[in-house]
Protein backbone atom coordinates (compact mmCIF):
# COMPACT_ATOMS: atom_id res chain seq x y z
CA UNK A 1 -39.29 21.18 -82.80
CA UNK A 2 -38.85 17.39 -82.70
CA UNK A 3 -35.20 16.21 -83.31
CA UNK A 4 -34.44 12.31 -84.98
CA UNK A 5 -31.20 11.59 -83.48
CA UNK A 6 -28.90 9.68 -85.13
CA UNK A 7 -26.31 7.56 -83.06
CA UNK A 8 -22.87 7.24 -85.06
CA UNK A 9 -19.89 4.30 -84.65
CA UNK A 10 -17.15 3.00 -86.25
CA UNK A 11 -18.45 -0.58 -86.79
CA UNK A 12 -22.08 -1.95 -86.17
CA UNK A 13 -22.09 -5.58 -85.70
CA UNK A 14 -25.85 -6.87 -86.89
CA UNK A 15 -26.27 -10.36 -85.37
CA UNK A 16 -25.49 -11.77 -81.52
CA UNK A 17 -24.47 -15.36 -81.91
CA UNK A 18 -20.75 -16.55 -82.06
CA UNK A 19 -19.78 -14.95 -84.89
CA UNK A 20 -21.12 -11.32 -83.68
CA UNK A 21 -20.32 -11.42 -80.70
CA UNK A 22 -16.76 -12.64 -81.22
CA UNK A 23 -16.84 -9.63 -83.93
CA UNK A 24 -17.85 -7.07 -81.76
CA UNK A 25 -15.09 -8.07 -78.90
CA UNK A 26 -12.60 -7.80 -81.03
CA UNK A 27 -13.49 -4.65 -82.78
CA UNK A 28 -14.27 -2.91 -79.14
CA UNK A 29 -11.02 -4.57 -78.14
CA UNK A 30 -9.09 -2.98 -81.06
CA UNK A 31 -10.56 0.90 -80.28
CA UNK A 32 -13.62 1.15 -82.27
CA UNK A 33 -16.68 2.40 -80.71
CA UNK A 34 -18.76 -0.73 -82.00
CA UNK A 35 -22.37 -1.55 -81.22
CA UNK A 36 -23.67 -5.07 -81.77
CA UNK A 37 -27.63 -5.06 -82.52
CA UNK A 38 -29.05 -8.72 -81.79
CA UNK A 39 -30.93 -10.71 -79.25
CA UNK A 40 -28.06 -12.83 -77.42
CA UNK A 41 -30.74 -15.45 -76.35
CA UNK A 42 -32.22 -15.93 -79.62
CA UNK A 43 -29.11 -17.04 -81.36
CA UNK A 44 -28.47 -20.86 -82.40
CA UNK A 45 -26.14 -21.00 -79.76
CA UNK A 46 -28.06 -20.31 -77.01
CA UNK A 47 -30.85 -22.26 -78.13
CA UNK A 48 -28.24 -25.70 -78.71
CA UNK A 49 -28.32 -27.31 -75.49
CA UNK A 50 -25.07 -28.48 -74.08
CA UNK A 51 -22.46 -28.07 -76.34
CA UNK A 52 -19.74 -30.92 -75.44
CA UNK A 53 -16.87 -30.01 -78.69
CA UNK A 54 -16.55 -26.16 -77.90
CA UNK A 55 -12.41 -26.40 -76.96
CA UNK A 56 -12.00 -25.36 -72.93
CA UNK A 57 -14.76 -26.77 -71.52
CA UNK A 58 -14.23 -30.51 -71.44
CA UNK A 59 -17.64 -31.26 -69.61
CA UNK A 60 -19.60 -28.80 -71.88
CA UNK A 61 -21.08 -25.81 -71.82
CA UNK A 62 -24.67 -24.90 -72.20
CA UNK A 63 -25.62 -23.04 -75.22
CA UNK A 64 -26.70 -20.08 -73.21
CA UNK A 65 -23.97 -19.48 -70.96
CA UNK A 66 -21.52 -19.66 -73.47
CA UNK A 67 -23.59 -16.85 -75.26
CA UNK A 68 -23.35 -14.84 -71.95
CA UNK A 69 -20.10 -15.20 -71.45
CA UNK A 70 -19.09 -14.04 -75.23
CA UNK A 71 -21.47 -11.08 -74.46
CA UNK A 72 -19.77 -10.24 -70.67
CA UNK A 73 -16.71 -10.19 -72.67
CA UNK A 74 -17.01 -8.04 -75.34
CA UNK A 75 -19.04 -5.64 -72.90
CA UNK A 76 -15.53 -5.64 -70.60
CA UNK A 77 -13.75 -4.15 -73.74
CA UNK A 78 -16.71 -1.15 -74.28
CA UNK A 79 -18.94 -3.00 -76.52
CA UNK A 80 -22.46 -1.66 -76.42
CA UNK A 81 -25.13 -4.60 -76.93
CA UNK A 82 -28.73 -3.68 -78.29
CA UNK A 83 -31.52 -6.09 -78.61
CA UNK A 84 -33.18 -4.67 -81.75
CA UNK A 85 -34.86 -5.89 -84.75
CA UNK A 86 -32.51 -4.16 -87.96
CA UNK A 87 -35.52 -4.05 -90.19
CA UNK A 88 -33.12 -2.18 -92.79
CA UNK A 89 -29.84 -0.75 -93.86
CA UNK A 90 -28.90 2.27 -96.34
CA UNK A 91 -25.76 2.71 -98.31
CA UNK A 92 -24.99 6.97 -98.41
CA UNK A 93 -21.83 8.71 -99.12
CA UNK A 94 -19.09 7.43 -96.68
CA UNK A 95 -21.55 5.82 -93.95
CA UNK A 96 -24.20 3.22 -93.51
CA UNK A 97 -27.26 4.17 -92.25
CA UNK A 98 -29.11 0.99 -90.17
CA UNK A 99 -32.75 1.34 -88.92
CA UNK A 100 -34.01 -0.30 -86.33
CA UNK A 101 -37.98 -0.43 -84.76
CA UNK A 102 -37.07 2.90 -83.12
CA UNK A 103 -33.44 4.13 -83.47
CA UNK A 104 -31.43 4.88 -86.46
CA UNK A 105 -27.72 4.52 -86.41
CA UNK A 106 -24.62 5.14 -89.00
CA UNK A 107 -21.34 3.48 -89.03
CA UNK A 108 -18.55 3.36 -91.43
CA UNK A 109 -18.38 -0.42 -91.36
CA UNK A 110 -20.80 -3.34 -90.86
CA UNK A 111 -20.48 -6.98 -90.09
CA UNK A 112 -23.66 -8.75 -91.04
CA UNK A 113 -23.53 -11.93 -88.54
CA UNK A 114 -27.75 -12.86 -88.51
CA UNK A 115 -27.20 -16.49 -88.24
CA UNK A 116 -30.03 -18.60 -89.71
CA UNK A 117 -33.51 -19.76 -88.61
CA UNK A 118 -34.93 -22.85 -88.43
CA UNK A 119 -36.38 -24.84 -91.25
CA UNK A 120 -40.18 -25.74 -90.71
CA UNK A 121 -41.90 -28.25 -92.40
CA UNK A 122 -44.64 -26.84 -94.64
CA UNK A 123 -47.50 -29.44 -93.73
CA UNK A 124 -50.88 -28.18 -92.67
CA UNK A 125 -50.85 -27.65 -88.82
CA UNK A 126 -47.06 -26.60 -88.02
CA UNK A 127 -48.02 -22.92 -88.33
CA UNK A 128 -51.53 -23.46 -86.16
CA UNK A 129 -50.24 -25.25 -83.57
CA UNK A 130 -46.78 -23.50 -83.01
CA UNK A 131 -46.39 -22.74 -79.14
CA UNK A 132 -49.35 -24.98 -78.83
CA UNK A 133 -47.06 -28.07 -78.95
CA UNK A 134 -44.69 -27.22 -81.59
CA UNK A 135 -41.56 -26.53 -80.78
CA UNK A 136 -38.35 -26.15 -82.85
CA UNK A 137 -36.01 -25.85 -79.36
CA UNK A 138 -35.53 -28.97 -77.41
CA UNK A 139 -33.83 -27.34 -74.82
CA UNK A 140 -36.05 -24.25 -74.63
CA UNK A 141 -39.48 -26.32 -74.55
CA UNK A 142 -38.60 -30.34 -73.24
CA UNK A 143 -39.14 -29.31 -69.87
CA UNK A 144 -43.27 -28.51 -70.73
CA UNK A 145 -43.40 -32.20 -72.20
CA UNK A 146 -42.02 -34.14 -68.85
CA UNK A 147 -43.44 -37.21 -68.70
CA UNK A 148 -45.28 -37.16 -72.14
CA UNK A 149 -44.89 -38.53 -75.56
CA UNK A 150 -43.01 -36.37 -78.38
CA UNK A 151 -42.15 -36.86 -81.97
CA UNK A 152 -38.54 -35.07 -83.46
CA UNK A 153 -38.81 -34.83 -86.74
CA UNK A 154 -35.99 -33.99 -88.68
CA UNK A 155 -32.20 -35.69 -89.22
CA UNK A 156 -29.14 -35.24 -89.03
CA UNK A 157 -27.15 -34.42 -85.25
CA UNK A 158 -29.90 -31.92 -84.47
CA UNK A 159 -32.53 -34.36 -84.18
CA UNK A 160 -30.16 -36.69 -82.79
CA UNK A 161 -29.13 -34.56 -80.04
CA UNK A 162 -33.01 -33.55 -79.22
CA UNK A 163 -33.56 -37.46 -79.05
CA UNK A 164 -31.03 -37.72 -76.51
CA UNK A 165 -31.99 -34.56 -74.38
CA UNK A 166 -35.83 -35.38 -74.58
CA UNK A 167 -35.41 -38.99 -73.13
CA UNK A 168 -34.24 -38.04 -70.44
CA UNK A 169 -37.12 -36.49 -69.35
CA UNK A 170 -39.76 -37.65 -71.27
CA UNK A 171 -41.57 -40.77 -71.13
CA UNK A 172 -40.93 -42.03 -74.52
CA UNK A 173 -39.65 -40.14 -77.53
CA UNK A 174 -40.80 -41.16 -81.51
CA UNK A 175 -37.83 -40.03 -84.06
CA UNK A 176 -39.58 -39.49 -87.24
CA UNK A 177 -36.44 -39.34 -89.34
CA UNK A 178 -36.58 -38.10 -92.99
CA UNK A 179 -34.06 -39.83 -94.13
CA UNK A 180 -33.25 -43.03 -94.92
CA UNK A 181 -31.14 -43.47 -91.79
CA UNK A 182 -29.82 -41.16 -88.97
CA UNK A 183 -26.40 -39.77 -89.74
CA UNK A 184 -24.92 -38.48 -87.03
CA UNK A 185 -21.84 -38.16 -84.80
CA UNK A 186 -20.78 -41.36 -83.50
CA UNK A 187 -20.93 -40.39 -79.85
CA UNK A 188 -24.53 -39.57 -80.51
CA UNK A 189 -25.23 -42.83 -82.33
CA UNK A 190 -23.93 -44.58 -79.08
CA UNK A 191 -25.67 -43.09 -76.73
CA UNK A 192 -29.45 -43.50 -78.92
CA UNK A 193 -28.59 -47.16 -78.91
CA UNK A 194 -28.53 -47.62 -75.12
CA UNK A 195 -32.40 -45.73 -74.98
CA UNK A 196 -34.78 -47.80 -73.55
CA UNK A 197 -37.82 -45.43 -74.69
CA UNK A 198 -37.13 -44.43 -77.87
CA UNK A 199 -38.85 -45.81 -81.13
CA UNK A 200 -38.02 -44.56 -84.78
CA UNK A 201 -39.16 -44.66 -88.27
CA UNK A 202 -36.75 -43.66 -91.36
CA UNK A 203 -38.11 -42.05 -94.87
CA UNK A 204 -40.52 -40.81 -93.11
CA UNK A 205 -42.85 -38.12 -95.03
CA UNK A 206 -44.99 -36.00 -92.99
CA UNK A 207 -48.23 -35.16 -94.00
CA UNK A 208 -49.71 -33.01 -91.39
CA UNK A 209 -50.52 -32.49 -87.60
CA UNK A 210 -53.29 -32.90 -85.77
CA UNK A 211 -55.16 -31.17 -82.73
CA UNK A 212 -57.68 -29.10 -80.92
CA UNK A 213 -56.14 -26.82 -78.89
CA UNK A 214 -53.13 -28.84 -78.41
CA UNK A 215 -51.32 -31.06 -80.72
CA UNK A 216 -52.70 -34.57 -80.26
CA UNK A 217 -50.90 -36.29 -82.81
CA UNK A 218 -49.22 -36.37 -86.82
CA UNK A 219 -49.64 -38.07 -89.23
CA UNK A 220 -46.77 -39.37 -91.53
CA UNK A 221 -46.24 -41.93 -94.29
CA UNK A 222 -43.20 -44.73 -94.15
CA UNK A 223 -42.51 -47.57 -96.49
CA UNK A 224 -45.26 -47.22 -98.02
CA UNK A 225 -48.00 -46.90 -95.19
CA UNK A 226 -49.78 -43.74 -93.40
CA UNK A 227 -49.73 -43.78 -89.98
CA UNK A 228 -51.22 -41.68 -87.14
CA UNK A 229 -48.94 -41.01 -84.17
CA UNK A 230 -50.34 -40.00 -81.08
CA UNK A 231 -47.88 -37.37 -79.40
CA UNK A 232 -48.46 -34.97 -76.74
CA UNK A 233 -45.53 -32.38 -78.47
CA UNK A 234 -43.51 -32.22 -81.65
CA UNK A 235 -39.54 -30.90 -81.81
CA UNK A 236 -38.89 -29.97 -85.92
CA UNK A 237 -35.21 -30.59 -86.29
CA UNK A 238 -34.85 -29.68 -90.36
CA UNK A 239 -31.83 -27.68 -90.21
CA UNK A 240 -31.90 -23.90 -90.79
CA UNK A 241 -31.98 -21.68 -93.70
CA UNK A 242 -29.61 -17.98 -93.54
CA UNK A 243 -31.20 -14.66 -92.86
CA UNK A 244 -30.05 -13.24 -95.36
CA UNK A 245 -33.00 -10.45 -96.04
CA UNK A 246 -30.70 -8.00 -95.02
CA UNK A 247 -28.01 -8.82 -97.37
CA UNK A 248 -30.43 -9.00 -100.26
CA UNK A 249 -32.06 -5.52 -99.11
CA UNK A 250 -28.08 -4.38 -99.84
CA UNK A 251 -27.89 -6.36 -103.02
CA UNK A 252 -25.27 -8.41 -102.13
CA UNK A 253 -23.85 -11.35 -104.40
CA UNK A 254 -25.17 -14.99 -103.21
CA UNK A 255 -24.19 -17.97 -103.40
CA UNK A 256 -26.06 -20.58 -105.68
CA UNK A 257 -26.86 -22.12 -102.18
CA UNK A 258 -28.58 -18.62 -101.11
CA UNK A 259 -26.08 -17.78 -98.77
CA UNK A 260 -23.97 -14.22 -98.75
CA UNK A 261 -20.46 -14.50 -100.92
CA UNK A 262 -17.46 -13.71 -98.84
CA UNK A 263 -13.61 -14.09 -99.35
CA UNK A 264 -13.32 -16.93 -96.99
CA UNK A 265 -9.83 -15.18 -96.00
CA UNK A 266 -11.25 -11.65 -94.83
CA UNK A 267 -15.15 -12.61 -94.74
CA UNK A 268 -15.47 -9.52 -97.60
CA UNK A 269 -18.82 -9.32 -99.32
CA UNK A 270 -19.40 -7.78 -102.40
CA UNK A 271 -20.14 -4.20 -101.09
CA UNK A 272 -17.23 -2.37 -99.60
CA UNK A 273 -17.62 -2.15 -96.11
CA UNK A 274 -19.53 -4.65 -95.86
CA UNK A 275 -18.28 -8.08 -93.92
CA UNK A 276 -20.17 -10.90 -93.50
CA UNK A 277 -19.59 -14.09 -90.98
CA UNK A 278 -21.46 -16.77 -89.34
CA UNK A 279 -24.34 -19.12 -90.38
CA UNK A 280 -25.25 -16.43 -93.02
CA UNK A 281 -22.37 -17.24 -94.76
CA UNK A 282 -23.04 -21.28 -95.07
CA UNK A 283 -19.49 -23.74 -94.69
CA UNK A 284 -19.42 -25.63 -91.60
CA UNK A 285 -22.38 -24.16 -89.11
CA UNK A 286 -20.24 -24.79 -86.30
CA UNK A 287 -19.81 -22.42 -83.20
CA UNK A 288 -16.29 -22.93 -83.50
CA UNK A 289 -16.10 -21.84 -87.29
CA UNK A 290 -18.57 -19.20 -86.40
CA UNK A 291 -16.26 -17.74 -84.07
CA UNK A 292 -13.36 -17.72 -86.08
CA UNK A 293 -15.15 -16.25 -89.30
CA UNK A 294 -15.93 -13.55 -86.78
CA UNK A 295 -12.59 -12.70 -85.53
CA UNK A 296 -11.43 -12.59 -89.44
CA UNK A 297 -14.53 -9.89 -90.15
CA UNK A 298 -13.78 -8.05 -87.30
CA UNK A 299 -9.92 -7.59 -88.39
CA UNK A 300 -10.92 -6.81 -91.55
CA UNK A 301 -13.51 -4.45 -91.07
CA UNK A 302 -11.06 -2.39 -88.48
CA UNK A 303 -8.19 -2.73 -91.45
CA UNK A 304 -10.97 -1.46 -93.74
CA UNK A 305 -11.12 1.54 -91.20
């Protein structure tokens, strides 16, 4: 007779960026079996390059480390760490019950910490040619592009940062920027000015991208005129949008923006139990708020307890 086994904890943290991770440590920390369900290297964080405004580390520290070294931490205090797909989760009596590709687990208490994605562009192309020269990590991909052309399209200090990261190894870098002009942190703005092979063009509307196997080039409209741009790669920096498929599976209350509603003082949703933190939740997307946001979840889910 065949068995489905059922795996029970206290708290199940869904979600391995900042937020999660910083959850989990502190719930395993305060005596609760907790299991954290999440790829650590596919988070935001790890995917962010060096991150030079994260407090302690006054040279930076690289996305990824950091993410290892939040996950080596809350693994000291009994943390388990799964890197599984939560395809859905099932309110019953007193428990959740969370299923996975392959497991099923319950827990009295969840903390839903799934970050957000990144924003594509919807032009004809971006979905043919992703991995085939579309890229929407900098840090994961530059190195295939040394010594070529690129385009970033996007704003804001993502693109911004991607500019500054691809130059350096790339032999000239377009910024296609959508907006009018590139707003971004001032140390960033300094450092673009001093780039000898960068060129960019603001307002920019993208109408689609070109290739054959590869990308070969895009083609966008500024001011007023279409333009071909002949690129060997293309980094999409257009922000992210929450995963919040999950919460809406629960039927959790959103925010106008489409992000989960939480008390921003115990990161409460709407469901009891329930605690959401992280990009998921919108504010500030910053690994610093992120971390904090989990820290409050994870007290408040072990108070919940």
């Amino acid at each position: 007779m065949y068995w489905w086994y059922v795996f029970v904890y206290d708290i199940i943290v869904i979600g391995a960026g900042p937020a999660g991770l910083t959850a989990g440590m502190y719930c395993s920390r305060g005596g609760k079996n907790t299991l954290i369900l999440g790829n650590v290297y596919g988070s935001q964080q790890s995917m962010g390059g060096l991150y030079e405004n994260y407090p302690g580390f006054p040279d930076g520290i690289q996305g990824i480390e950091l993410s290892e070294r939040m996950l080596t931490q809350a693994e000291k205090y009994g943390a388990e760490c799964r890197a599984e797909n939560v395809e859905r989760i099932v309110p019953l009596d007193e428990v959740f019950r969370i299923k996975t590709e392959g497991w099923e687990y319950e827990c009295k208490a969840i903390i839903l910490a799934t970050g957000a994605s990144h924003r594509k562009l919807g032009v004809p192309g971006e979905e043919e040619y992703a991995a085939r020269g579309v890229s929407y990590c900098a840090y994961c991909d530059g190195a295939l592009f040394r010594n070529k052309t690129v385009a970033v399209i996007g704003y804001g200090n993502g693109a911004a940062r991607a500019v500054i990261y691809l130059a350096e190894i790339c032999d000239h870098v377009h910024l296609l920027d959508v907006r009018d002009e590139l707003i971004s942190e001032a140390v960033y703005l300094d450092r673009i000015e001093k780039l000898s092979n960068l060129s960019s063009s603001h307002g920019v509307e993208v109408v689609q991208i070109l290739g054959e196997v590869f990308v070969k080039s895009v083609e966008f409209v500024a001011r007023g005129k279409t333009r071909v741009l002949d690129v060997d790669g293309i980094f999409v920096e257009m922000g992210v949008e929450p995963n919040t498929d999950l919460a809406v599976g629960l039927g959790l209350e959103m925010t106008k923006g489409g992000f989960v509603r939480v008390n921003r003082l115990t990161q409460e949703t709407s469901m009891p139990g329930v605690f959401a933190a992280g990009d998921v939740t919108g504010g500030r997307m910053q690994v610093t708020t992120a971390v904090g946001a989990g820290t409050s979840a994870a007290i408040s889910a072990m108070r919940y307890l």
